[in-house]
N, C-alpha and C. Protein backbone atom coordinates (compact mmCIF):
# COMPACT_ATOMS: atom_id res chain seq x y z
N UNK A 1 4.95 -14.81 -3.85
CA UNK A 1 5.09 -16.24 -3.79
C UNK A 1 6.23 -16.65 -2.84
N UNK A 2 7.09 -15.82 -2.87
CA UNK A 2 8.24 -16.15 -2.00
C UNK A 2 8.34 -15.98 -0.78
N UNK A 3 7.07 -14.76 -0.19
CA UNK A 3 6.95 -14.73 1.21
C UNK A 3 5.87 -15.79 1.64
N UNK A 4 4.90 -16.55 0.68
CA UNK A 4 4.29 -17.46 1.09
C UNK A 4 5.09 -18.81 1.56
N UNK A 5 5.80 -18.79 0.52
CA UNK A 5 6.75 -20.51 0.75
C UNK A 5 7.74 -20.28 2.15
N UNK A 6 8.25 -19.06 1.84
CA UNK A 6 8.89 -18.58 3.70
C UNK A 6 8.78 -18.93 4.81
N UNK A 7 6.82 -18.49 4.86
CA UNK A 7 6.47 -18.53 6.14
C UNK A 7 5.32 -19.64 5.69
N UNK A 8 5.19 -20.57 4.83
CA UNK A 8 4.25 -21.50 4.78
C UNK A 8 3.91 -22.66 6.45
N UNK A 9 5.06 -22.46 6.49
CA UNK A 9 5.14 -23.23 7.97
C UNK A 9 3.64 -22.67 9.49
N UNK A 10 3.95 -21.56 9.10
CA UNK A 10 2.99 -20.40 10.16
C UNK A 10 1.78 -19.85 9.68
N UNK A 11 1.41 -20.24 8.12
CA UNK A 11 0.30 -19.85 7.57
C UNK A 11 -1.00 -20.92 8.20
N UNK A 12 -1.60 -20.17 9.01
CA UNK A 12 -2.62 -21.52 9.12
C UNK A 12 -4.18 -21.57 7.82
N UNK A 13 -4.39 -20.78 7.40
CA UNK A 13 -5.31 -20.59 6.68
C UNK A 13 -4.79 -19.92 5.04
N UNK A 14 -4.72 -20.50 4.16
CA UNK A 14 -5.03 -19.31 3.01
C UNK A 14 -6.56 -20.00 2.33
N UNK A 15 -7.27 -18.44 1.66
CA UNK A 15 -8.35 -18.82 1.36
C UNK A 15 -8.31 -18.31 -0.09
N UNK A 16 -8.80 -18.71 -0.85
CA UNK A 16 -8.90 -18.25 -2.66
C UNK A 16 -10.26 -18.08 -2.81
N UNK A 17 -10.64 -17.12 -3.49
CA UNK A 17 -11.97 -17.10 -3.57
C UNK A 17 -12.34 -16.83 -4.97
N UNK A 18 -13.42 -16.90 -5.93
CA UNK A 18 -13.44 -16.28 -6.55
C UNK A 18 -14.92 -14.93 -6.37
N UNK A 19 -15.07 -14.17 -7.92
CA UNK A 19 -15.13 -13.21 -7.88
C UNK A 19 -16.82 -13.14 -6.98
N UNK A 20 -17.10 -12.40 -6.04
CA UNK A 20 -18.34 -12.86 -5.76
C UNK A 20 -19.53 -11.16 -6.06
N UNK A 21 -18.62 -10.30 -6.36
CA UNK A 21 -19.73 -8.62 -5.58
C UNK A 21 -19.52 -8.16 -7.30
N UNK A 22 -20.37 -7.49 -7.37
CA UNK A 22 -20.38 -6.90 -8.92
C UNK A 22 -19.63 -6.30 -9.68
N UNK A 23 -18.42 -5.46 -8.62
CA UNK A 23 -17.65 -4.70 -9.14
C UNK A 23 -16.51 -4.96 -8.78
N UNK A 24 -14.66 -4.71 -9.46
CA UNK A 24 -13.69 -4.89 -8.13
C UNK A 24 -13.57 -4.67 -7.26
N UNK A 25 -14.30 -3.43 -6.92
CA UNK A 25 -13.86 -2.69 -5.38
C UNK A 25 -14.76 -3.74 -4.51
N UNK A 26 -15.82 -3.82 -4.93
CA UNK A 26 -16.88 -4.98 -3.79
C UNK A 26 -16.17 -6.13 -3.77
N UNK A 27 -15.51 -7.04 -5.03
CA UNK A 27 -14.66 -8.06 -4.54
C UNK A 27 -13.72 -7.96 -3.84
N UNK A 28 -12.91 -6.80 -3.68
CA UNK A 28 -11.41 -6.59 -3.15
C UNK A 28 -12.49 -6.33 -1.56
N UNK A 29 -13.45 -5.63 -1.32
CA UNK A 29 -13.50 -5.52 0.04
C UNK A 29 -14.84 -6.94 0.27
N UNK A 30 -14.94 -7.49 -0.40
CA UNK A 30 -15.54 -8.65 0.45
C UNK A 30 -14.15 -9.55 0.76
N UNK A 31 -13.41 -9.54 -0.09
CA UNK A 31 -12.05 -10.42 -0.02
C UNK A 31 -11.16 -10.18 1.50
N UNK A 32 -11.41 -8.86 1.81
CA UNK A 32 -10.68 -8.43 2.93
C UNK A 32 -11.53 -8.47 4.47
N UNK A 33 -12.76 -8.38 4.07
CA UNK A 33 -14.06 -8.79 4.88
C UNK A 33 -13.99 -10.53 5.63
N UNK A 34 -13.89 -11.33 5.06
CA UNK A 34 -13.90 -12.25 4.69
C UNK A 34 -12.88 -13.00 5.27
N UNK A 35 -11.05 -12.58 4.41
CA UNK A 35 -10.59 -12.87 5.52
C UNK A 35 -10.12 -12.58 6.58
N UNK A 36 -10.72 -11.08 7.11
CA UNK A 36 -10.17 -10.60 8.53
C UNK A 36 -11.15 -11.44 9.66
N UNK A 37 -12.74 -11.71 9.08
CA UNK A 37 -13.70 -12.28 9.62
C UNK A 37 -13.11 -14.11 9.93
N UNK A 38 -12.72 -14.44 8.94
CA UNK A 38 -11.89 -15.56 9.84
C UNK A 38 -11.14 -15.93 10.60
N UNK A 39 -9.88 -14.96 10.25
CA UNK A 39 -8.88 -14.80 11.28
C UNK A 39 -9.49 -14.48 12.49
N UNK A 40 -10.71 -13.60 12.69
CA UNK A 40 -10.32 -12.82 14.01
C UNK A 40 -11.92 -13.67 14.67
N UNK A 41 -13.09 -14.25 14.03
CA UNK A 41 -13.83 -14.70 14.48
C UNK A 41 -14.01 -16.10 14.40
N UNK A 42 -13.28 -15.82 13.72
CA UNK A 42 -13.37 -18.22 14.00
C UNK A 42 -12.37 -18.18 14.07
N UNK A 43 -10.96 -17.95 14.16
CA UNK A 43 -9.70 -18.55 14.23
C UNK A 43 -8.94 -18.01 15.85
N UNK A 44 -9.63 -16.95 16.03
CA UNK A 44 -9.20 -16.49 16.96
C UNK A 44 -8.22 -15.73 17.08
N UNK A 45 -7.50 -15.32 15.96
CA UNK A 45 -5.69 -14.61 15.53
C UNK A 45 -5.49 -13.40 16.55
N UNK A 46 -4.60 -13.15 17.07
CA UNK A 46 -4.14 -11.76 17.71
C UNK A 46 -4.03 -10.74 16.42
N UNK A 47 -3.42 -11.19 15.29
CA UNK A 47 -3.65 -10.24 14.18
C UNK A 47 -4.14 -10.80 12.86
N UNK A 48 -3.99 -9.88 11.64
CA UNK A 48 -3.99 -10.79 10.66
C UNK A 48 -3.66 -9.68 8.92
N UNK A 49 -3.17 -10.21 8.11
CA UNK A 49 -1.85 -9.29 7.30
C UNK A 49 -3.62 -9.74 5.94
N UNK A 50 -3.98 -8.09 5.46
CA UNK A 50 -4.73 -8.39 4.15
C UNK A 50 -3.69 -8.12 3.28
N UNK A 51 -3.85 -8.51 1.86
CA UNK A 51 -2.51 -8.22 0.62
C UNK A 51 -3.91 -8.52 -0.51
N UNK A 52 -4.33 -7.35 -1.16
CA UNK A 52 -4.05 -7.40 -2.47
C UNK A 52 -3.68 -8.48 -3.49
N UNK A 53 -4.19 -9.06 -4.13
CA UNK A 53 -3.69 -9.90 -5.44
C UNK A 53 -3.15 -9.24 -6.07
N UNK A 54 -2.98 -7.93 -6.77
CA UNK A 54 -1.93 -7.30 -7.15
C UNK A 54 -0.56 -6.87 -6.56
N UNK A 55 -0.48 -7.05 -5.69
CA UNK A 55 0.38 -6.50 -4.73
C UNK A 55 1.77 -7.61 -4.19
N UNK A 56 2.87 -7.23 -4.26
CA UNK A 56 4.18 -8.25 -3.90
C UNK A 56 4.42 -7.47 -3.02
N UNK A 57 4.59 -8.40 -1.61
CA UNK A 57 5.70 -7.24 -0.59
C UNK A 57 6.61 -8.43 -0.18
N UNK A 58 8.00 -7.43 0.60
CA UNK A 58 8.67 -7.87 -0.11
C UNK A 58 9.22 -9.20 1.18
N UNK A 59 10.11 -9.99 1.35
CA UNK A 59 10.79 -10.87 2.47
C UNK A 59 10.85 -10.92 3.85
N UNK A 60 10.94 -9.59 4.22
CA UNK A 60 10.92 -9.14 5.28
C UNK A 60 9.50 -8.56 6.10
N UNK A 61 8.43 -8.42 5.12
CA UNK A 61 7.14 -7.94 5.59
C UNK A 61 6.53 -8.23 6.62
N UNK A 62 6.62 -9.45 7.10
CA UNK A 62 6.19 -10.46 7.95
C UNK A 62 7.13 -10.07 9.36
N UNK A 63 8.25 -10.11 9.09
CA UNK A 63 9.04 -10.08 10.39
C UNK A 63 8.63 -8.16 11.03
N UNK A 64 8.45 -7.52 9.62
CA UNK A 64 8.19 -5.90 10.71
C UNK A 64 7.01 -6.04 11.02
N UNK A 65 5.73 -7.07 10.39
CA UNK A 65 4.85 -6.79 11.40
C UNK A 65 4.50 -7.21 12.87
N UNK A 66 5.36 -8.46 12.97
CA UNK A 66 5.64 -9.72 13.86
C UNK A 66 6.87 -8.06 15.26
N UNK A 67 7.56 -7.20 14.53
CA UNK A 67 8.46 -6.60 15.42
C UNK A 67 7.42 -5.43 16.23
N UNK A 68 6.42 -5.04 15.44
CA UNK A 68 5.79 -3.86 15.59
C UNK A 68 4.63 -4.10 16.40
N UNK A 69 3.99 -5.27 16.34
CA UNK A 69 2.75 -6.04 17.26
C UNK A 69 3.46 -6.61 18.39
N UNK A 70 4.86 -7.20 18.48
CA UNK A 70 4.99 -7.40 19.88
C UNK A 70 5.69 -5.94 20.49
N UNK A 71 6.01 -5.01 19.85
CA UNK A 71 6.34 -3.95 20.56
C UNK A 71 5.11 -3.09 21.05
N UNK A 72 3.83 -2.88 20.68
CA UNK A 72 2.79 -2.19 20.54
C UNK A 72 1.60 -3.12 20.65
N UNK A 73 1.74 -4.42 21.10
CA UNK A 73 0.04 -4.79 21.16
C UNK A 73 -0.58 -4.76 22.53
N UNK A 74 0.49 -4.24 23.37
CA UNK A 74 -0.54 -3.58 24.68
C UNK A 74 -0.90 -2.55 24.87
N UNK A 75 -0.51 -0.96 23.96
CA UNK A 75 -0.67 -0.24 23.92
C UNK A 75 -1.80 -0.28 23.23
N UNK A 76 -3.14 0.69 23.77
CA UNK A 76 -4.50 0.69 23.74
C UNK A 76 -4.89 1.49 22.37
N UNK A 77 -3.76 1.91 22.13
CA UNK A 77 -4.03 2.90 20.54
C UNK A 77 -3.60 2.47 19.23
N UNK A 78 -2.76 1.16 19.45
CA UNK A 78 -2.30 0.69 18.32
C UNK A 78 -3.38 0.18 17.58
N UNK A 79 -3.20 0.04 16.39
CA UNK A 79 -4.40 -0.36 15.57
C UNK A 79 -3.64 -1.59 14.51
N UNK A 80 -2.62 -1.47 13.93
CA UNK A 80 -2.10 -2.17 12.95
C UNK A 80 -0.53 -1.88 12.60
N UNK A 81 -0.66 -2.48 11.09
CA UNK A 81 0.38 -1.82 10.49
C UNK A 81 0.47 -2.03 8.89
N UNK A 82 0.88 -0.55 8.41
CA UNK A 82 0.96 -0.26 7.10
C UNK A 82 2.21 -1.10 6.82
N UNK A 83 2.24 -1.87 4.93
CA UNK A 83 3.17 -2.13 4.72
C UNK A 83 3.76 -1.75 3.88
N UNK A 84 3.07 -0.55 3.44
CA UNK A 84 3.50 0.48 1.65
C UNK A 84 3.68 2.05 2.66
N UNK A 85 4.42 2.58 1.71
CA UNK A 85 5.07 4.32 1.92
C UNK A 85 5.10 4.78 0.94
N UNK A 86 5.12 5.96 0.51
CA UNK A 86 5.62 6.49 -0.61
C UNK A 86 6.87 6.58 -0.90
N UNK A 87 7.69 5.99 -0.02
CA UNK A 87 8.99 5.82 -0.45
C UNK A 87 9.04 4.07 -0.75
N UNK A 88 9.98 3.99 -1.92
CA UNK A 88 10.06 2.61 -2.68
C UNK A 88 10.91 1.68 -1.71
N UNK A 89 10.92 0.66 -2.00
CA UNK A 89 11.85 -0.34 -0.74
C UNK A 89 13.19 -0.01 -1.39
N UNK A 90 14.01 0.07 -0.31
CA UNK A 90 15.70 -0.32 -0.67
C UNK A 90 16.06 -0.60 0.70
N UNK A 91 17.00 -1.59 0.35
CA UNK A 91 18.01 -2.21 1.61
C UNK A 91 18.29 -1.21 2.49
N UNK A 92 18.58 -1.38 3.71
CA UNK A 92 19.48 -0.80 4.39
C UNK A 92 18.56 0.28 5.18
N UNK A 93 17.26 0.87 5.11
CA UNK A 93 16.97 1.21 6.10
C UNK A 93 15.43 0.72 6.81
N UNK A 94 15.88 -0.81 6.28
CA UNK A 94 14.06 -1.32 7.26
C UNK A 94 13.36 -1.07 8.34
N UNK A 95 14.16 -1.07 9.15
CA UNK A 95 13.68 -0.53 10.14
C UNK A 95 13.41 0.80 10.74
N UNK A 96 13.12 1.45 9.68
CA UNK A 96 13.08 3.01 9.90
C UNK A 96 11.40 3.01 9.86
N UNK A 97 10.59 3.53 11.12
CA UNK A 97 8.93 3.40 10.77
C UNK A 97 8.35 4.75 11.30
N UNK A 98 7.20 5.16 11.14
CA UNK A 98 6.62 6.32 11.53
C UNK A 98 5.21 5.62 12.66
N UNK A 99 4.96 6.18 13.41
CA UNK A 99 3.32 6.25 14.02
C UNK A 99 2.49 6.87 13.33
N UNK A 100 1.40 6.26 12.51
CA UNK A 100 0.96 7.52 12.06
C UNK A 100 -0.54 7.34 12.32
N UNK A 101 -1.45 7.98 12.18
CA UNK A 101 -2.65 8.70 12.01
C UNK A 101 -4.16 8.61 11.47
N UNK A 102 -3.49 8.41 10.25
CA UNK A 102 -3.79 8.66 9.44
C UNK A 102 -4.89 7.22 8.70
N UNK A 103 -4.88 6.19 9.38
CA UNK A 103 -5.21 4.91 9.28
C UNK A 103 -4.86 3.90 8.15
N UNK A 104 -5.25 3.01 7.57
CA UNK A 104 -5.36 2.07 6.65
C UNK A 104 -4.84 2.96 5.51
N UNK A 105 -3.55 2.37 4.75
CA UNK A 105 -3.14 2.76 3.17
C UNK A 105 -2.58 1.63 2.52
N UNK A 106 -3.39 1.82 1.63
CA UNK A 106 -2.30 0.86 0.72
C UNK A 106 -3.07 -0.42 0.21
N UNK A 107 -2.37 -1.67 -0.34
CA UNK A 107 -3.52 -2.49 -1.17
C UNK A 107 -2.34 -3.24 -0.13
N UNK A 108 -1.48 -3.28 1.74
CA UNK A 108 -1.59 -4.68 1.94
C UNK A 108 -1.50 -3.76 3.87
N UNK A 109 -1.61 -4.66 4.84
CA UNK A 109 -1.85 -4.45 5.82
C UNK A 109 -2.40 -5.27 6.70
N UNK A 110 -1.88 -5.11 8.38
CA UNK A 110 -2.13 -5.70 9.37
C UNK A 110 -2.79 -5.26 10.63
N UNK A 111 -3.95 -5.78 10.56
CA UNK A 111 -4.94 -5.10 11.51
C UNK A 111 -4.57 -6.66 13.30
N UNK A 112 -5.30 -6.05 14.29
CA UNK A 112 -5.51 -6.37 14.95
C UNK A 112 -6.54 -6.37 15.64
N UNK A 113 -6.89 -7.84 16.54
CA UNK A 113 -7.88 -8.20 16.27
C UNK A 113 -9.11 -7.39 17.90
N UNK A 114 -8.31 -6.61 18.57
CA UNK A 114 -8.78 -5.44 19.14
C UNK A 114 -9.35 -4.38 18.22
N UNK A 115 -8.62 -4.29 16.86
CA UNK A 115 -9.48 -2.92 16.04
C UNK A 115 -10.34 -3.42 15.73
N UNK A 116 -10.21 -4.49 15.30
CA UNK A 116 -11.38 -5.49 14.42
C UNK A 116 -12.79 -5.59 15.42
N UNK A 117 -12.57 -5.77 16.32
CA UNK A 117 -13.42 -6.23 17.36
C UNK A 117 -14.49 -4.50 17.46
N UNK A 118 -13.85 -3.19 17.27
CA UNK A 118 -14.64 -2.36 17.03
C UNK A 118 -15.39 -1.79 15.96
N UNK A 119 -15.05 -2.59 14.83
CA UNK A 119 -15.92 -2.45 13.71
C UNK A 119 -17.41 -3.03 13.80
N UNK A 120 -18.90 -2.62 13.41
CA UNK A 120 -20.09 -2.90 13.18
C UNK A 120 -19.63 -3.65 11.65
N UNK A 121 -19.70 -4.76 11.74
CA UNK A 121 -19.77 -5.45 10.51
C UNK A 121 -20.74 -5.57 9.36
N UNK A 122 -21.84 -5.48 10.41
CA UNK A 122 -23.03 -5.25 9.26
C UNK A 122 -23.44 -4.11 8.48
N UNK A 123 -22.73 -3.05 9.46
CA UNK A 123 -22.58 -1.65 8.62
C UNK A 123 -21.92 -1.92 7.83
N UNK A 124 -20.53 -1.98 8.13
CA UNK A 124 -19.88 -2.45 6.68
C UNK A 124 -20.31 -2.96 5.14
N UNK A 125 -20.76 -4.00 5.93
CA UNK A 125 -21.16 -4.99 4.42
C UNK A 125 -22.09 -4.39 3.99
N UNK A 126 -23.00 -3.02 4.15
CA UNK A 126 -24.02 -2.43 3.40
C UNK A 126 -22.84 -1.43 2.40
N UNK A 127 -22.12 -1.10 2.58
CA UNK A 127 -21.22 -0.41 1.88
C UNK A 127 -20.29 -0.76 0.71
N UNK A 128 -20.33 -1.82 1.01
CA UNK A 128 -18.95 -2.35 0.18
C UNK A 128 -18.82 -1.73 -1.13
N UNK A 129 -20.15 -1.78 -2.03
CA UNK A 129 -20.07 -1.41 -3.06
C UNK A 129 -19.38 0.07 -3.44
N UNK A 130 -19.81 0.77 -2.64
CA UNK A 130 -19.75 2.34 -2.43
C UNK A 130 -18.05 2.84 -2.10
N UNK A 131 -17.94 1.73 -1.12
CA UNK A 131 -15.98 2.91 -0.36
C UNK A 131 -15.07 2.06 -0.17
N UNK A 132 -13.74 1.83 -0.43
CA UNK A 132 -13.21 1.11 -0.11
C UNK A 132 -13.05 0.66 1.59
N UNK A 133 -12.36 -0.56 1.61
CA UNK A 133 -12.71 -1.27 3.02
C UNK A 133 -12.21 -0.22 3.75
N UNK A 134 -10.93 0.02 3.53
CA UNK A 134 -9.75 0.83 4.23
C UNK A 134 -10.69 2.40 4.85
N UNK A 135 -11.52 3.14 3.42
CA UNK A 135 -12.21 4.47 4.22
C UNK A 135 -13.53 3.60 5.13
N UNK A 136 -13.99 2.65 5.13
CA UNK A 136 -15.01 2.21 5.60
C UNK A 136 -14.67 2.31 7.32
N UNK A 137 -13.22 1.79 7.70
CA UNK A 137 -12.47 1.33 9.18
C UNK A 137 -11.79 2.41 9.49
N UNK A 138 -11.68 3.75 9.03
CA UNK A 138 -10.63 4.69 9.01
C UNK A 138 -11.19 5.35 10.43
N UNK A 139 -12.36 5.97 10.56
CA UNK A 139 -13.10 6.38 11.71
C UNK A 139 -12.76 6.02 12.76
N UNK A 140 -12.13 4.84 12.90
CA UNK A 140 -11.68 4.18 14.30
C UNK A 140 -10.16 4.12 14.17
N UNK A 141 -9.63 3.71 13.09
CA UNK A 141 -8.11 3.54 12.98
C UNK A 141 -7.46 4.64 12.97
N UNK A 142 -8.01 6.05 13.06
CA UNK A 142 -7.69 7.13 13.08
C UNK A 142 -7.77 7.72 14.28
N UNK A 143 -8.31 7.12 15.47
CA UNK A 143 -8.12 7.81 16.47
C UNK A 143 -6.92 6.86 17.52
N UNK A 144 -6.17 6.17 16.96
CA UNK A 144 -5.07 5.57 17.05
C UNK A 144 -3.84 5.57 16.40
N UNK A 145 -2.67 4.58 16.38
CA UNK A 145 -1.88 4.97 15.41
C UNK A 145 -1.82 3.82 14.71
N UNK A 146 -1.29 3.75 13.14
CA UNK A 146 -0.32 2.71 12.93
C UNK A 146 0.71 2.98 12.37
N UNK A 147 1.58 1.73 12.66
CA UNK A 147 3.25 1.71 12.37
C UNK A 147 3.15 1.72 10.88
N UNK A 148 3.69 2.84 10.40
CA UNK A 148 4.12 3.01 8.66
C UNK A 148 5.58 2.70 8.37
N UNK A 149 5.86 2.08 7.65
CA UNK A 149 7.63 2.13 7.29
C UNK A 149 7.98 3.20 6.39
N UNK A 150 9.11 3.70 6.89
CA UNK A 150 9.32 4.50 5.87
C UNK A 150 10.00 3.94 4.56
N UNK A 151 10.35 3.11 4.88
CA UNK A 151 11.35 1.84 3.96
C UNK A 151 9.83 0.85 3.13
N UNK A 152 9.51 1.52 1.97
CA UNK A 152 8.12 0.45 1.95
C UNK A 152 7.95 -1.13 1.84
N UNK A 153 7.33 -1.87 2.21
CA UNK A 153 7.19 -3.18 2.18
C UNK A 153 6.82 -3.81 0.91
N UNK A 154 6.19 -2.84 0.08
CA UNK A 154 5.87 -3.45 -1.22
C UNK A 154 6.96 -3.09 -2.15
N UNK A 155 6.75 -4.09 -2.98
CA UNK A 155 7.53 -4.49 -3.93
C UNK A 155 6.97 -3.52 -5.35
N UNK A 156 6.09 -3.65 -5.63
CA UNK A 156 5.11 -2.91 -6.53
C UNK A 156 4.42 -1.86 -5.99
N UNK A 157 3.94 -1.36 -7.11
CA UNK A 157 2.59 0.14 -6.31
C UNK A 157 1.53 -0.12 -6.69
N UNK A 158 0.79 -1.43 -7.05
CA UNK A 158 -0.03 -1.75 -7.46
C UNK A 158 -0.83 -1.02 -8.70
N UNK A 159 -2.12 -0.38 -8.34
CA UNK A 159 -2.55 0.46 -9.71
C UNK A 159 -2.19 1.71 -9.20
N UNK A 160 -1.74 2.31 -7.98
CA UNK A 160 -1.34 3.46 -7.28
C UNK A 160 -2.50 4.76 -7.86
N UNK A 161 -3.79 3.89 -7.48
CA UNK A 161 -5.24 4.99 -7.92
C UNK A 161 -6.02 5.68 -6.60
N UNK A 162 -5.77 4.69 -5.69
CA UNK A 162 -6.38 4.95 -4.58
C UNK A 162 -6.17 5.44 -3.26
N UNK A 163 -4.49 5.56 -3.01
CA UNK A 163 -3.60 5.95 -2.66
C UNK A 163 -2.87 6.70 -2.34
N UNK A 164 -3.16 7.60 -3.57
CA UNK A 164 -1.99 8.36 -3.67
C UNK A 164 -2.37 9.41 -4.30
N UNK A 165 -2.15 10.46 -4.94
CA UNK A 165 -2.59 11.50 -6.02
C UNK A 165 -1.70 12.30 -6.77
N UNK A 166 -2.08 12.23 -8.08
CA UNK A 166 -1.14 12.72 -9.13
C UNK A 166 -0.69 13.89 -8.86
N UNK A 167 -1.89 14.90 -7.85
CA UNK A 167 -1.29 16.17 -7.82
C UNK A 167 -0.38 15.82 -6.76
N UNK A 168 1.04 16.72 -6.53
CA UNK A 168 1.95 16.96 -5.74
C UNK A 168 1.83 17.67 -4.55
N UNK A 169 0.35 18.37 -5.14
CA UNK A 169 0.65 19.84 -3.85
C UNK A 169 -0.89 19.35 -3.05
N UNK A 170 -1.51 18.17 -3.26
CA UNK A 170 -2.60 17.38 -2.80
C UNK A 170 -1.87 17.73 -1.06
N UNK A 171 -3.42 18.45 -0.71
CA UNK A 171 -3.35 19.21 1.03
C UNK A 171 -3.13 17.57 1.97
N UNK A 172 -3.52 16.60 1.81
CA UNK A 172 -3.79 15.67 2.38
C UNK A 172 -2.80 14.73 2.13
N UNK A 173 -2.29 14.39 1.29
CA UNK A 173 -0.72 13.64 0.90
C UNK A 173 0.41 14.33 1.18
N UNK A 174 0.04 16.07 0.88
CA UNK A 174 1.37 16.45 1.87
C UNK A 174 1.47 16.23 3.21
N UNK A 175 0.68 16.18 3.89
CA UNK A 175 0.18 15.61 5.83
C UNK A 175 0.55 14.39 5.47
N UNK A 176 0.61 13.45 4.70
CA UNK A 176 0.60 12.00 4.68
C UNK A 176 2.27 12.05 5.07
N UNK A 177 3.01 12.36 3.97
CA UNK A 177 4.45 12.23 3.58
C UNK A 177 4.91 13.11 5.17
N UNK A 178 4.61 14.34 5.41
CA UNK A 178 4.88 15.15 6.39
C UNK A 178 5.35 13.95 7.79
């Protein structure tokens, strides 16, 4: 709530929707469908930040993605930017970020509207039910980078189900953290 009233000034669109696909995962990715499809096809946005209804990030979220898109939006490989890490937020080292790989994590994030522009949409929307949005766009966001903080942006870890994995010695979360 507090990064909305912040930057209410620069918000040109918020949209509320309610529940429309059968399951959460189909609402959470029509929700993100929906509004990347406005931002980037009727509004025209250079980028645009999805968040989770569960999800608080934190004051500053806005300004690292605003630092990381004008440092990187001519570079042909950038794709976005993560605003969760597995490390929790604390003061003092925000600006500490990684390039990474690895594509879309997390329940908040900022795509651009060059990645966007390479997604088949209609593929997509046959899926929704099935994968989350994030593995749906990974194919492409993976052969690029995005800016991860190591300092995380969220405030919460949301349900930390999809994310992340209980095991420790998980081959693929150790590459993540690595």
């Amino acid at each position: 709530h507090q990064v909305l009233e912040k930057w209410s000034n620069r918000i040109d669109v918020m949209v509320r929707t309610r529940p429309q696909g059968n399951t959460p995962l189909m609402n959470i990715n029509l929700n993100g469908l929906l509004s990347r499809e406005i931002a980037f096809k009727w509004m025209r946005c250079d980028w645009s930040i999805g968040i989770e209804e569960d999800t608080i990030i934190a004051p500053d979220a806005v300004n690292f993605v605003v630092h990381c898109f004008e440092k990187y939006r001519r570079n042909p490989f950038f794709r976005g930017v993560n605003l969760g890490s597995k490390n929790r937020y604390s003061e003092g080292s925000e600006g500490l970020y990684s390039q990474v790989s690895y594509g879309v994590q997390g329940q908040a994030s900022m795509l651009t509207n060059r990645t966007w522009s390479h997604f088949n949409i209609n593929r997509i929307q046959k899926k929704l039910d099935k994968s989350g949005l994030d593995s749906l766009m990974e194919h492409f966001v993976k052969s690029g980078f995005m800016c991860t903080p190591h300092n995380s942006r969220y405030l919460d870890f949301g349900w930390n189900g999809t994310h992340a994995s209980p095991d420790p010695e998980n081959e693929h979360y150790v590459r993540l953290e690595e």
